[in-house]
C-alpha atoms as a PDB file:
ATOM      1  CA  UNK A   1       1.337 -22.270  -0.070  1.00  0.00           C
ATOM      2  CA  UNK A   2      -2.209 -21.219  -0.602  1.00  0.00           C
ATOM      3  CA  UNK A   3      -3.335 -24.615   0.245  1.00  0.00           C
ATOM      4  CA  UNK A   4      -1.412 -24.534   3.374  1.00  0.00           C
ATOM      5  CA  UNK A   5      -3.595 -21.254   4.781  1.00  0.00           C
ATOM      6  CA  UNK A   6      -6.608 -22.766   3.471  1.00  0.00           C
ATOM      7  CA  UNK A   7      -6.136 -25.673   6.075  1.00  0.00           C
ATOM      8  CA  UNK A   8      -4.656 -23.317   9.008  1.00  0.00           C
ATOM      9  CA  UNK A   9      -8.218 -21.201   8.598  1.00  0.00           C
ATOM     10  CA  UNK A  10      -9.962 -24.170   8.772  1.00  0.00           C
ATOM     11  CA  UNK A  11     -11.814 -23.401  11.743  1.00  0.00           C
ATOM     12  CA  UNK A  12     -12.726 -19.921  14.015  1.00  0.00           C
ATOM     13  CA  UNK A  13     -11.190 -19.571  17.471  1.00  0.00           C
ATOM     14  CA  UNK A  14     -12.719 -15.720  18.760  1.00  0.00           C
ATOM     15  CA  UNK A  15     -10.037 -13.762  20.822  1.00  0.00           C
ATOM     16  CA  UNK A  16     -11.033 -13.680  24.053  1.00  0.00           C
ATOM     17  CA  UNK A  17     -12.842 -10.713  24.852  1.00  0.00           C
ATOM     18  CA  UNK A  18     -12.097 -10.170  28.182  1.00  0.00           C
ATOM     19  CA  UNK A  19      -8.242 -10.130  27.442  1.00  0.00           C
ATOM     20  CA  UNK A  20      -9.065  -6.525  25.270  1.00  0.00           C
ATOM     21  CA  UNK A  21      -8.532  -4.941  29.266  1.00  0.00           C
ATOM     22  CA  UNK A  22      -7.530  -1.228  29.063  1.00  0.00           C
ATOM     23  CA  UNK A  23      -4.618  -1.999  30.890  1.00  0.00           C
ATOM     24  CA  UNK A  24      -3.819  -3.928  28.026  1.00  0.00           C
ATOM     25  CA  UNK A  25      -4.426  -0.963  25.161  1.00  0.00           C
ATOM     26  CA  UNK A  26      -2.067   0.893  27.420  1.00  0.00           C
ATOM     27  CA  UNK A  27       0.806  -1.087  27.053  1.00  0.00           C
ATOM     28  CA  UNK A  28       0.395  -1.942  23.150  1.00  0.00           C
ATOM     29  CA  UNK A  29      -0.223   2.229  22.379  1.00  0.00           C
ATOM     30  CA  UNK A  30       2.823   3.579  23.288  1.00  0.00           C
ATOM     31  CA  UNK A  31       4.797   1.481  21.073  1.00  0.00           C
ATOM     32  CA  UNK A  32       3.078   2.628  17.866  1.00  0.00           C
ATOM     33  CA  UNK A  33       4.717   6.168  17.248  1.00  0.00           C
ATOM     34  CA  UNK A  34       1.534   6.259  14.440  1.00  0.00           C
ATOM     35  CA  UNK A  35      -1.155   6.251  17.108  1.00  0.00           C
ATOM     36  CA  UNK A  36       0.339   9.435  18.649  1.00  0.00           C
ATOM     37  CA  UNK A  37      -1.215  11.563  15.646  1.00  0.00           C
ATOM     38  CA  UNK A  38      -4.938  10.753  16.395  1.00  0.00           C
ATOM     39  CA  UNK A  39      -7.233  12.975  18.389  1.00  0.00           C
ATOM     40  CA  UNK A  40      -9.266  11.601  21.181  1.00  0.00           C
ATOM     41  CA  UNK A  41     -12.162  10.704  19.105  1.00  0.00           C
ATOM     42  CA  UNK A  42     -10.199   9.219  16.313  1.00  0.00           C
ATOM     43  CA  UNK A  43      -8.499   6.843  19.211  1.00  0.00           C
ATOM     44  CA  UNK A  44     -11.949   5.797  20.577  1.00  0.00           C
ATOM     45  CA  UNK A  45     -13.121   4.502  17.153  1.00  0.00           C
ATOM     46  CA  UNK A  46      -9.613   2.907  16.646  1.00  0.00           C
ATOM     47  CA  UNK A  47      -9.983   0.679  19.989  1.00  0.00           C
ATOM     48  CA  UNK A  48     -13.496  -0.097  19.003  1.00  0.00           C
ATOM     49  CA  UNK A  49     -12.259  -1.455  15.588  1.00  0.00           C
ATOM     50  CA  UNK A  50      -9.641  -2.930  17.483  1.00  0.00           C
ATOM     51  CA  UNK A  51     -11.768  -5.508  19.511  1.00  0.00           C
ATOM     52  CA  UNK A  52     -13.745  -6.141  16.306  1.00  0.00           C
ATOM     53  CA  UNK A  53     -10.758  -7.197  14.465  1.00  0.00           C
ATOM     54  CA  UNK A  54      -9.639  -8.899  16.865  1.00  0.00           C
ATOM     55  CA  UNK A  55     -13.159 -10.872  17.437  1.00  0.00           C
ATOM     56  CA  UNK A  56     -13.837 -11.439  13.363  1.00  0.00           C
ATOM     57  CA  UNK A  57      -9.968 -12.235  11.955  1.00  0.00           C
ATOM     58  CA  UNK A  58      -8.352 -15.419  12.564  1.00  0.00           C
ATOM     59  CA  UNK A  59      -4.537 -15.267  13.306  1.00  0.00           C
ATOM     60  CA  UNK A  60      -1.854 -17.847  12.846  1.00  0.00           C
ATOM     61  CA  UNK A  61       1.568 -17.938  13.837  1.00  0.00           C
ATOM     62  CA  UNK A  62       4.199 -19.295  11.512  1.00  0.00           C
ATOM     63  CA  UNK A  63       6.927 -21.393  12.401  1.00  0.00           C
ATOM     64  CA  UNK A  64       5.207 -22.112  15.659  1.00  0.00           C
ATOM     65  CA  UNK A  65       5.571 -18.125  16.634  1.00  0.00           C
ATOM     66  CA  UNK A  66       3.276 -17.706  19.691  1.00  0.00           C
ATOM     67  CA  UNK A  67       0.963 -15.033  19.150  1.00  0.00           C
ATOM     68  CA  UNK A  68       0.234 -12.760  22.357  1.00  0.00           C
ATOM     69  CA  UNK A  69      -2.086 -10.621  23.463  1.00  0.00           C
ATOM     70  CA  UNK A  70       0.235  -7.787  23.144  1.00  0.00           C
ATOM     71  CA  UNK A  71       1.325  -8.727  19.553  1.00  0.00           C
ATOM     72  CA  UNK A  72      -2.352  -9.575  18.238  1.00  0.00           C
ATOM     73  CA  UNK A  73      -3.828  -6.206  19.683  1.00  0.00           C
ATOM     74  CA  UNK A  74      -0.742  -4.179  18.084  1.00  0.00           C
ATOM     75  CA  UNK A  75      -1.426  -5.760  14.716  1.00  0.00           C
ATOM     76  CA  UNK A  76      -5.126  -5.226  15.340  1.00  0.00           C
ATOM     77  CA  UNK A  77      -4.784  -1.587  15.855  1.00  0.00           C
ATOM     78  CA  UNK A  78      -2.375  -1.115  12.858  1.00  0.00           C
ATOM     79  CA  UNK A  79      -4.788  -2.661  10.867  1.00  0.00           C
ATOM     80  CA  UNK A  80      -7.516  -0.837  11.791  1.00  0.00           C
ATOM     81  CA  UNK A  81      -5.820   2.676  11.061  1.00  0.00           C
ATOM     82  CA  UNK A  82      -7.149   2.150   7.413  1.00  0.00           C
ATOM     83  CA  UNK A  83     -10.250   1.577   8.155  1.00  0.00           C
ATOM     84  CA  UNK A  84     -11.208   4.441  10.644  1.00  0.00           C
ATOM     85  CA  UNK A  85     -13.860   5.587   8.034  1.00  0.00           C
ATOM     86  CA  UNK A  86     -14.548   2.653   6.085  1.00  0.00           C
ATOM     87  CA  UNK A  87     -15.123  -0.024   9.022  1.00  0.00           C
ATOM     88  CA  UNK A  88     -14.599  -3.611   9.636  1.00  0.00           C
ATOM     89  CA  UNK A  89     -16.602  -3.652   6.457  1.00  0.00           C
ATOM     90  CA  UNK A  90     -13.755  -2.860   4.376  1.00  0.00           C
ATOM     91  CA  UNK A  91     -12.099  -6.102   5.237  1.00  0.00           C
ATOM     92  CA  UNK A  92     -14.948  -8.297   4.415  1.00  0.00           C
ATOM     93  CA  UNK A  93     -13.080 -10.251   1.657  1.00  0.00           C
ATOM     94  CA  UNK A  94     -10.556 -12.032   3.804  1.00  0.00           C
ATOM     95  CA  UNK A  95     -10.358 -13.303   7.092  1.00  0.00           C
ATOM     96  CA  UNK A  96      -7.165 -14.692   7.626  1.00  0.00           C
ATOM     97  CA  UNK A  97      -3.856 -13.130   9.314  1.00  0.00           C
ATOM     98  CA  UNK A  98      -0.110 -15.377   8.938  1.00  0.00           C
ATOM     99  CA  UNK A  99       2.208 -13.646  11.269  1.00  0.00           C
ATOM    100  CA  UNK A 100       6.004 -14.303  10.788  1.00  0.00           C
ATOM    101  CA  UNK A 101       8.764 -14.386  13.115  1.00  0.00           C
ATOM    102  CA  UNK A 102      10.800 -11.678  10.745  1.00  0.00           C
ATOM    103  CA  UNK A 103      11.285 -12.052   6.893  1.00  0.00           C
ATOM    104  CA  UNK A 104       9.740 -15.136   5.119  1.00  0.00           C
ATOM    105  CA  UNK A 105       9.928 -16.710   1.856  1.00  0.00           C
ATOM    106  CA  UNK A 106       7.727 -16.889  -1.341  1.00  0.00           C
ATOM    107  CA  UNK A 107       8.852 -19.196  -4.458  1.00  0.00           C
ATOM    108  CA  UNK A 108       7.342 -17.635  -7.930  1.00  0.00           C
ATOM    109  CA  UNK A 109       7.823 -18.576 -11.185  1.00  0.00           C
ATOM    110  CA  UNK A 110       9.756 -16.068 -12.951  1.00  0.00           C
ATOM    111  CA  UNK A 111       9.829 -15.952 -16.955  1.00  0.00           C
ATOM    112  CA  UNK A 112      12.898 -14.075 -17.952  1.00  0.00           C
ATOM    113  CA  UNK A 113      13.633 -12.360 -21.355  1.00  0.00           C
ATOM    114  CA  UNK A 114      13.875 -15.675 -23.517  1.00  0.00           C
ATOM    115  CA  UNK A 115      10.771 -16.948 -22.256  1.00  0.00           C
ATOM    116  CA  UNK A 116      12.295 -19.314 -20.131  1.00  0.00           C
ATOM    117  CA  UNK A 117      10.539 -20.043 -17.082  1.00  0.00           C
ATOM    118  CA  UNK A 118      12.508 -20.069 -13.610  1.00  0.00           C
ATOM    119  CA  UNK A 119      11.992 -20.912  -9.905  1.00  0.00           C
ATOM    120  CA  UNK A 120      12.737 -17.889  -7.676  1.00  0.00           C
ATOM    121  CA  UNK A 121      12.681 -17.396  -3.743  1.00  0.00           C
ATOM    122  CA  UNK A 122      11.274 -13.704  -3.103  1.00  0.00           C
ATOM    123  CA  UNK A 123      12.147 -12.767   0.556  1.00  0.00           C
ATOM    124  CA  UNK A 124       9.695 -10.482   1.634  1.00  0.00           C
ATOM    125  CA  UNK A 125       8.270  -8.803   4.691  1.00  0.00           C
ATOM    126  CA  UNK A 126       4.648  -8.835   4.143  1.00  0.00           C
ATOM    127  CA  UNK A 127       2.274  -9.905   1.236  1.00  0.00           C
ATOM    128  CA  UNK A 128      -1.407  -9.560   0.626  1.00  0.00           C
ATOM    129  CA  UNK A 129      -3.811 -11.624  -1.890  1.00  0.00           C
ATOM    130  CA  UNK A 130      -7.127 -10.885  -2.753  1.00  0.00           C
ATOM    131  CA  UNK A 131      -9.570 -13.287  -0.686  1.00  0.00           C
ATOM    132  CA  UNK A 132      -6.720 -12.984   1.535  1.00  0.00           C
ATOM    133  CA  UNK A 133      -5.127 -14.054   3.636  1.00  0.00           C
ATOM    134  CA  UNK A 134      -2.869 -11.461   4.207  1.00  0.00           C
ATOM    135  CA  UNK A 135       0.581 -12.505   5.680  1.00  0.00           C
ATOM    136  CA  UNK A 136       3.108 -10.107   7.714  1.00  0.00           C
ATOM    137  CA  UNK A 137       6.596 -10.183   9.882  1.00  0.00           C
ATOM    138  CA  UNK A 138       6.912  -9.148  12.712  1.00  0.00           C
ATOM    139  CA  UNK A 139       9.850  -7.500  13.667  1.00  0.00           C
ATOM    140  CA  UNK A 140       8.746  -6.469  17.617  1.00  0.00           C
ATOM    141  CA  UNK A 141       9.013  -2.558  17.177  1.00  0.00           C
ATOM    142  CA  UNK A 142       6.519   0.446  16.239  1.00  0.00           C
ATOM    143  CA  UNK A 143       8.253   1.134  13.186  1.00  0.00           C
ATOM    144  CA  UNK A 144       9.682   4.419  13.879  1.00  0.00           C
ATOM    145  CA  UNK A 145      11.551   5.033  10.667  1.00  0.00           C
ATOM    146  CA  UNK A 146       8.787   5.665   8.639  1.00  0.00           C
ATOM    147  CA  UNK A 147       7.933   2.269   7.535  1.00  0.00           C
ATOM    148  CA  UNK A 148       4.941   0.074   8.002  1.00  0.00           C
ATOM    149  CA  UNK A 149       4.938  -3.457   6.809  1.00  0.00           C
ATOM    150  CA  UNK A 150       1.117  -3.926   8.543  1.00  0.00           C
ATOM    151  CA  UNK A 151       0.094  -0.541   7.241  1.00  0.00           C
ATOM    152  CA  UNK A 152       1.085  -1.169   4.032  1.00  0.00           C
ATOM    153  CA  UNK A 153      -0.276  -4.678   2.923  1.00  0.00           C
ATOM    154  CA  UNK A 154      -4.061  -3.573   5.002  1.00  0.00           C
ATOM    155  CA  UNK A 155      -4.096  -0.370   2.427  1.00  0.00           C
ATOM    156  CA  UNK A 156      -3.533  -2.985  -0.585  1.00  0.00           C
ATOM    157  CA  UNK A 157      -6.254  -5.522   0.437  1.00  0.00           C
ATOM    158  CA  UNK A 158      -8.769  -1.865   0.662  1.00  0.00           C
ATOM    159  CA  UNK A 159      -7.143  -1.317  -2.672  1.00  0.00           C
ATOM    160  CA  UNK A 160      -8.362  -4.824  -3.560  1.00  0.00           C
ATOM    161  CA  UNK A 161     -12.055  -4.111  -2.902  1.00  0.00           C
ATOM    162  CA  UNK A 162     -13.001  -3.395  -6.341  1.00  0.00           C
ATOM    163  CA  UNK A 163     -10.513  -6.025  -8.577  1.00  0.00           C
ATOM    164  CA  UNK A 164      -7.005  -6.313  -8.410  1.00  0.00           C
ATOM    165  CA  UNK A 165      -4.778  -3.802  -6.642  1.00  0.00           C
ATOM    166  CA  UNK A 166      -3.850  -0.859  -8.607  1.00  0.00           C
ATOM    167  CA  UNK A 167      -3.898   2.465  -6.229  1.00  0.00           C
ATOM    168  CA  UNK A 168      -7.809   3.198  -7.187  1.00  0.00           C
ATOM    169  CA  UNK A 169      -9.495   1.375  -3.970  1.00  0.00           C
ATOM    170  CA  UNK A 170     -13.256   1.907  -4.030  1.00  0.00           C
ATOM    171  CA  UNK A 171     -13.797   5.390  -2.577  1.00  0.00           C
ATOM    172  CA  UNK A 172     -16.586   6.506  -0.216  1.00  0.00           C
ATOM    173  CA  UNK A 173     -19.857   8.380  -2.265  1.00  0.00           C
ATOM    174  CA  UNK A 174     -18.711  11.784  -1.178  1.00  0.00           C
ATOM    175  CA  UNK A 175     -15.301  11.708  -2.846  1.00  0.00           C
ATOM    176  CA  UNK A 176     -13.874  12.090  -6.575  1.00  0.00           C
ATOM    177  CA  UNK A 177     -12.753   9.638  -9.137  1.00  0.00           C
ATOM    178  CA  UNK A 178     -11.327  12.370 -11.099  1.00  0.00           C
ATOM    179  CA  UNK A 179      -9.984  14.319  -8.306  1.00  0.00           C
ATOM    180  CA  UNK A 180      -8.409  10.906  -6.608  1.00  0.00           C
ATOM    181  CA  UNK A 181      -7.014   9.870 -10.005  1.00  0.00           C
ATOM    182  CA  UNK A 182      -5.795  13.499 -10.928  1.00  0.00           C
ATOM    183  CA  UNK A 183      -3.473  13.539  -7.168  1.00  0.00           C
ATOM    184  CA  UNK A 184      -2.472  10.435  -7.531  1.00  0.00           C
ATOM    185  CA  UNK A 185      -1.271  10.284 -11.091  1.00  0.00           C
ATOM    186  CA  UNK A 186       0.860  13.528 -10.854  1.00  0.00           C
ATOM    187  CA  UNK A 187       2.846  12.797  -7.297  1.00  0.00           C
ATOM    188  CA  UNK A 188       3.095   8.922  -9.067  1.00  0.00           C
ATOM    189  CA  UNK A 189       4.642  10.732 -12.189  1.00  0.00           C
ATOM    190  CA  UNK A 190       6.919  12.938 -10.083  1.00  0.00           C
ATOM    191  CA  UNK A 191       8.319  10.012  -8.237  1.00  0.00           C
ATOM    192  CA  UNK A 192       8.732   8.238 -11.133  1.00  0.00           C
ATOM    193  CA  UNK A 193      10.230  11.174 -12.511  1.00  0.00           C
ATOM    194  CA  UNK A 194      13.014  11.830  -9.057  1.00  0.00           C
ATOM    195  CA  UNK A 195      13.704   8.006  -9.269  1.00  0.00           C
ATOM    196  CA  UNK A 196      14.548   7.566 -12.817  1.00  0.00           C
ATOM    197  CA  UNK A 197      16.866  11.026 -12.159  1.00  0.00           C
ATOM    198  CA  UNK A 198      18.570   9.697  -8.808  1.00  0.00           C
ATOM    199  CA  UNK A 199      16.724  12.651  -7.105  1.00  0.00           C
ATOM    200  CA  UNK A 200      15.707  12.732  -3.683  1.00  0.00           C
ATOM    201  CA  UNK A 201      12.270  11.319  -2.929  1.00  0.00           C
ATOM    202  CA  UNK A 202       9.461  11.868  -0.281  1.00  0.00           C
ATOM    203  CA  UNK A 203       8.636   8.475  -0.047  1.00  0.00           C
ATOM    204  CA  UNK A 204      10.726   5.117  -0.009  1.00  0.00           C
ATOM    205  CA  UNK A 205      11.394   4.429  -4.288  1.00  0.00           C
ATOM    206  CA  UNK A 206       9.643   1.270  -4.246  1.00  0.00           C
ATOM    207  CA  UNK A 207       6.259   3.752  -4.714  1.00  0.00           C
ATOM    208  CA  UNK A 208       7.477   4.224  -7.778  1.00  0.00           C
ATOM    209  CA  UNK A 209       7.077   0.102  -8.999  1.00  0.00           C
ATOM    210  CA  UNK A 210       3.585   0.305  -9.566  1.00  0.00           C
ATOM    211  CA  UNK A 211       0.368   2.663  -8.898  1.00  0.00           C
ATOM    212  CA  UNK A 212      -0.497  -0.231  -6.288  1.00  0.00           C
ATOM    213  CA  UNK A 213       2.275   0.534  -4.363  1.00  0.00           C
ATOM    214  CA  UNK A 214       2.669   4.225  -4.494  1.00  0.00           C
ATOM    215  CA  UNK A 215      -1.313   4.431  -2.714  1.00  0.00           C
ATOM    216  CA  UNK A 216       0.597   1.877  -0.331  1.00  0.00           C
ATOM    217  CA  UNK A 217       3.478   3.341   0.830  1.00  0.00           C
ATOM    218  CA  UNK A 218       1.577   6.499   0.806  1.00  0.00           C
ATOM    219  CA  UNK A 219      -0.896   5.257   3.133  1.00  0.00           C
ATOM    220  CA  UNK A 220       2.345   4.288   5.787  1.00  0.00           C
ATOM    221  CA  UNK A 221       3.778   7.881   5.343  1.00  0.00           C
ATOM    222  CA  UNK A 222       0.127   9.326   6.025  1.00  0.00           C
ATOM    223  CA  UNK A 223       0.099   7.582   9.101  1.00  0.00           C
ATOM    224  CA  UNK A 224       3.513   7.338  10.322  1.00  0.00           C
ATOM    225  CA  UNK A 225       5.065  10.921   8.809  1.00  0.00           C
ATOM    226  CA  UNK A 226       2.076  12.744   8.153  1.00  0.00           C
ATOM    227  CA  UNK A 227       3.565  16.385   7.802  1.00  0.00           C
ATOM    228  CA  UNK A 228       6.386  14.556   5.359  1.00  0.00           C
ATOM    229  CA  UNK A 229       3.180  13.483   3.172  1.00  0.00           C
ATOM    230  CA  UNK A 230       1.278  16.988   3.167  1.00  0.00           C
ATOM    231  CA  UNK A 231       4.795  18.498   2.423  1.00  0.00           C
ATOM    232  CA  UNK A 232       5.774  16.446  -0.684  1.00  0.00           C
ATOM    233  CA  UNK A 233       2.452  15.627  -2.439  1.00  0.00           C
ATOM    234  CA  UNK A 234      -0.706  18.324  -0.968  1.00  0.00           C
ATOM    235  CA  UNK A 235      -3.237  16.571  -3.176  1.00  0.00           C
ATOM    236  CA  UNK A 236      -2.378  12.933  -2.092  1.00  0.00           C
ATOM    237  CA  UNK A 237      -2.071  14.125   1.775  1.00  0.00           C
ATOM    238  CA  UNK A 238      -5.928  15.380   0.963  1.00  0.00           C
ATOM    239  CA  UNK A 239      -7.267  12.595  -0.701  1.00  0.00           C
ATOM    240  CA  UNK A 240      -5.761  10.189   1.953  1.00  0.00           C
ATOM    241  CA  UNK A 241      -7.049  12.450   4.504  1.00  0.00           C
ATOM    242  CA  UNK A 242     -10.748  11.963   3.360  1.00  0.00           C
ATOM    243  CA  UNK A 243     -10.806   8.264   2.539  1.00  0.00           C
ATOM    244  CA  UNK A 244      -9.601   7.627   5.739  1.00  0.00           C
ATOM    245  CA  UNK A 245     -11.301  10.062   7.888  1.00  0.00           C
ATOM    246  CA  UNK A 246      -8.320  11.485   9.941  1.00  0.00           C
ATOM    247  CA  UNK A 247      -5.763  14.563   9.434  1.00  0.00           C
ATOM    248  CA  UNK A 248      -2.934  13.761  11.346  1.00  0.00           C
ATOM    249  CA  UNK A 249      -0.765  16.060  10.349  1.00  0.00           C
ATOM    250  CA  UNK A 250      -3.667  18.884  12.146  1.00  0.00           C
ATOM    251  CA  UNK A 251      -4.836  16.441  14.512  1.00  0.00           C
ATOM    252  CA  UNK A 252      -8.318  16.486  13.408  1.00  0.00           C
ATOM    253  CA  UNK A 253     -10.821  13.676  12.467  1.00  0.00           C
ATOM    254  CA  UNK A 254     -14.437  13.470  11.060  1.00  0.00           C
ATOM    255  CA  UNK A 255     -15.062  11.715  14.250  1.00  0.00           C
ATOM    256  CA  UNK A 256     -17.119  12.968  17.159  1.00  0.00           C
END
């Protein structure tokens, strides 16, 4: 599979610039129930991310799905939500974006609990490997329950940055390791905690499968259910809240 995106991204084809209209960013924004949290300033960086995205990353459509403008400027802005501090910068270690036309399939080898080795076909809805590239359905809507495929696999390739994902990403020179770690571990240990007790939990169980994926689908609620987030787990709402340079639960930013 890997050697199949290596010879999609053989080459660079730059979006058309003059496509990014503001007619355009009209029509994509009001489908992505997460962009209604930003303030004004917050928004302007997001469309200037946006077009950079757009002009740096390489997309390719699987199964002969044709990309549009619409479609490539939603994922654009979706991806650029983690970045609003950070900048393009943070994606520096991959270029590459494989779009799906829903769910796709990955086969792994699987060793079970005699050591015997087995071929298995994972359906899943996104994926992201370090180098990249990082692949994602599409499903066509602005993923109003909650839930944020594109969100989700962009916050693992930040998480990426520094090794392999494990909900520690690299943080900016004004935040705590200790304080970062200390948030994170407790809400992870709680939801571990509600899960293994059929309790009810904040955020979707899967957080609870690995560190990696509890910053992940933390990082969707942040953006998508903000209040939820600062309701359940304070300390990870803050954290989240300074590495990515927004508050959307108050509506504020670091941006002017």
């Amino acid at each position: 599979m890997l050697d199949t995106f290596q010879r999609w991204f053989g080459g660079h084809d730059d979006t058309d610039s003059a496509a990014l209209t503001p007619a355009l960013f009209e029509r994509v924004e009001p489908s992505l129930p997460c962009l209604s949290y930003l303030p004004g300033p917050a928004r302007a960086r997001l469309r200037e991310l946006a077009r950079a995205f757009l002009h740096e990353k390489q997309f390719h459509g699987a199964h002969d799905m044709a990309l549009s403008d619409e479609i490539m400027l939603s994922i654009a802005l979706q991806a650029s939500l983690p970045i609003l501090r950070l900048g393009l910068d943070g994606y520096r270690h991959w270029v590459g974006i494989v779009v799906y036309p829903g769910d796709f399939v990955v086969e792994r080898e699987v060793m079970d609990e005699d050591g015997v080795v087995h071929d298995q076909a994972t359906p899943l809805l996104g994926e992201a490997w370090h180098g990249g590239p990082v692949v994602v359905s599409w499903n066509g809507d602005g993923a109003a329950d909650g839930v944020n495929v594109l969100i989700h696999e962009f916050a693992h390739t930040l998480d990426m940055l520094n090794g392999q994902a494990d909900g520690y990403p690299p943080l900016p020179g004004d935040m705590s390791r200790e304080a970062w770690a200390s948030a994170f571990s407790a809400a992870y240990d709680d939801l571990c905690h509600r899960v293994d007790h059929d309790r009810p939990t904040a955020l979707d169980p899967y957080a609870s499968e690995h560190p990696a994926e509890f910053f992940a689908v933390a990082s969707e609620v942040f953006f998508e259910r903000p209040q939820q987030l600062l309701d359940a787990y304070p300390e990870v709402y803050r954290q989240l809240a300074a590495f990515y340079g927004v508050d959307p639960a108050r509506g504020t930013s670091v941006f002017s």
